[in-house]
Protein backbone atom coordinates (compact mmCIF):
# COMPACT_ATOMS: atom_id res chain seq x y z
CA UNK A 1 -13.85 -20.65 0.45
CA UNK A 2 -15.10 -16.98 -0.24
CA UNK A 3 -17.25 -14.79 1.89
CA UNK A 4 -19.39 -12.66 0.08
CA UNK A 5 -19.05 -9.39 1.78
CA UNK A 6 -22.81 -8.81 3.24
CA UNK A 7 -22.17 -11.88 5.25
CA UNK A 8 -18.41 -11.36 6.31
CA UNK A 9 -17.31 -10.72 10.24
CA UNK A 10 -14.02 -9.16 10.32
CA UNK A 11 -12.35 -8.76 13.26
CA UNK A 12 -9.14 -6.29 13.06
CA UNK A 13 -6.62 -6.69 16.04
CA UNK A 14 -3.76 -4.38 16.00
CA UNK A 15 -2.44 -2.39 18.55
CA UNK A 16 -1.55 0.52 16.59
CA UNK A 17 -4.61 2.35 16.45
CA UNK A 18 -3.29 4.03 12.63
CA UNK A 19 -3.22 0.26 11.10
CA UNK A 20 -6.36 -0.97 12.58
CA UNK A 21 -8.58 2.80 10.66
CA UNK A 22 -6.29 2.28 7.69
CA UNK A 23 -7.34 -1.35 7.19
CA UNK A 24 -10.80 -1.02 8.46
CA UNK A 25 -11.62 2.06 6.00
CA UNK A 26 -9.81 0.20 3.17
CA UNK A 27 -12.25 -3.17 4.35
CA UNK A 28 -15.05 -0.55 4.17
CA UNK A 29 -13.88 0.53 0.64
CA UNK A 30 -14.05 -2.66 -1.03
CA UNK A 31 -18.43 -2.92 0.98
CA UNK A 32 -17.43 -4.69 3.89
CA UNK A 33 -19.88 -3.45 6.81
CA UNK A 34 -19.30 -6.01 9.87
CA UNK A 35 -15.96 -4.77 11.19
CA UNK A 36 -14.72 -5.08 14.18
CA UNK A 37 -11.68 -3.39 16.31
CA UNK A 38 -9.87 -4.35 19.48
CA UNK A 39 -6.38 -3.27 20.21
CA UNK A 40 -5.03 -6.23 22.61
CA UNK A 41 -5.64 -9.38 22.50
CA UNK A 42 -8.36 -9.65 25.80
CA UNK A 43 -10.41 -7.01 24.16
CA UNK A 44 -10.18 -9.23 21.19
CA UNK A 45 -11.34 -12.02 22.39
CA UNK A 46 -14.17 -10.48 24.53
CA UNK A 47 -14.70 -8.57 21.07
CA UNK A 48 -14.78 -12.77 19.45
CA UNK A 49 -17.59 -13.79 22.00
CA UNK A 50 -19.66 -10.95 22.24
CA UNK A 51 -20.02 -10.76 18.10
CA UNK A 52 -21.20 -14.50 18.40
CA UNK A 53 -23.53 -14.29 20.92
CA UNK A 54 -24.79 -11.63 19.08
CA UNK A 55 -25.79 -13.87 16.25
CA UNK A 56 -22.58 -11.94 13.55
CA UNK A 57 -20.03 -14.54 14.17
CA UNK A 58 -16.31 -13.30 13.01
CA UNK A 59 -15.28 -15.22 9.74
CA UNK A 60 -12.11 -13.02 9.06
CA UNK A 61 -9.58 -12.60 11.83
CA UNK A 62 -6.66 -9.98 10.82
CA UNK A 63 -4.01 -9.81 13.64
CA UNK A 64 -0.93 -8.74 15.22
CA UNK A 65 0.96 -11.14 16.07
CA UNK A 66 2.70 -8.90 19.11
CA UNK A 67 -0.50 -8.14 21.00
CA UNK A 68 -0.66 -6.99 24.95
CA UNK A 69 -2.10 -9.07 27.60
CA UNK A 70 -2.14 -12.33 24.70
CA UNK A 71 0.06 -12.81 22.31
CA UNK A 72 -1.24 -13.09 18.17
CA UNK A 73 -0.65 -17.24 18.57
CA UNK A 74 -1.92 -17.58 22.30
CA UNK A 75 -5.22 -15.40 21.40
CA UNK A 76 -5.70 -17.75 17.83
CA UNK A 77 -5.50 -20.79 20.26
CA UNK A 78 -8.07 -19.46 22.54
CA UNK A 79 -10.44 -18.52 19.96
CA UNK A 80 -10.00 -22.01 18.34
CA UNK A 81 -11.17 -23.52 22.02
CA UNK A 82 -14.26 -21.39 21.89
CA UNK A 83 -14.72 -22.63 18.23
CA UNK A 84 -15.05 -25.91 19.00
CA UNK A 85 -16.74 -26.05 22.56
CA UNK A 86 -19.63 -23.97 20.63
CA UNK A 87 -19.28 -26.11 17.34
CA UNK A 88 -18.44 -22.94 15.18
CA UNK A 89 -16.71 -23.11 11.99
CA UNK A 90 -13.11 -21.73 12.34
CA UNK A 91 -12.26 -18.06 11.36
CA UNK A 92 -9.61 -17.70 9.12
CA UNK A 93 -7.06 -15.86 10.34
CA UNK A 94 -4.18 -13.16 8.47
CA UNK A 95 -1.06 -12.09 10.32
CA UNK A 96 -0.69 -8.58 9.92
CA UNK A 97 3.34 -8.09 10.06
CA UNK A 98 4.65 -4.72 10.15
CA UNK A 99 8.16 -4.12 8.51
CA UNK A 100 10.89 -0.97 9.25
CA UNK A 101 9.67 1.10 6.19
CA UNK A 102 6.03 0.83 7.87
CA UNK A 103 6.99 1.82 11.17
CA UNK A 104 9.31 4.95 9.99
CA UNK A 105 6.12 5.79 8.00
CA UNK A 106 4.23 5.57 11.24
CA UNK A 107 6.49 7.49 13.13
CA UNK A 108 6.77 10.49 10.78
CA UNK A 109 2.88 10.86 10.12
CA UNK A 110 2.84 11.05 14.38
CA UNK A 111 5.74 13.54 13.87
CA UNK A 112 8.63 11.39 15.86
CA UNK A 113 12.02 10.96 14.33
CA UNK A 114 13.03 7.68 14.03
CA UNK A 115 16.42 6.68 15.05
CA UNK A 116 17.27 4.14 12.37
CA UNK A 117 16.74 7.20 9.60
CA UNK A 118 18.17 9.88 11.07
CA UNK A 119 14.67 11.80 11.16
CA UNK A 120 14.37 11.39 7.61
CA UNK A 121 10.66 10.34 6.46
CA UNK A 122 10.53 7.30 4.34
CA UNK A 123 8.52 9.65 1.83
CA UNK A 124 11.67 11.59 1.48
């Protein structure tokens, strides 16, 4: 199944603020206009709720799988439950997974060192 982009919900949960602009401007990029941010997993799924009572239900979930206050799978479950009690079709839903390079590349543009590299940047 593909959603054309005027009609695509995305919901981006991430708690690192850098990954959720990075993959909402590249989402933007590519004409994607109905995006949507939370950084834990309660403000997602307040976030989940309030875009279908609002008549743009989310079609595209990307998450974290290591969210605050829910975790990626616990937050998936609870959004299925509210999928079916209101007879919605499911989202589909992408893990986002961040690896060491990623994180080193996080930490340098924030200007830490990271221990694992000895302070080098991963652009280095």
């Amino acid at each position: 199944m593909q959603i054309p982009s005027q009609q695509a919900h995305v919901l981006i949960i991430d708690t690192n603020e850098f990954c959720v602009s990075y993959i909402k401007n590249c989402l933007s990029k590519q004409g994607l206009r109905s995006i949507h941010t939370a950084t834990n997993g309660l403000a997602a799924y307040s976030k989940f709720m309030q875009c279908h009572q609002n008549g743009n239900p989310i079609n595209l979930i990307l998450i974290d799988p290591e969210l605050e206050f829910f975790k990626g799978r616990t937050i998936v479950e609870k959004i299925r439950e509210y999928e079916k009690k209101k007879n919605l079709a499911p989202a589909r839903v992408l893990g986002l997974v961040e690896d060491k390079l990623s994180q080193s590349f996080v930490k340098s543009l924030e200007g830490e060192e990271d221990e694992d590299s000895g302070g080098s940047s991963p652009l280095e």
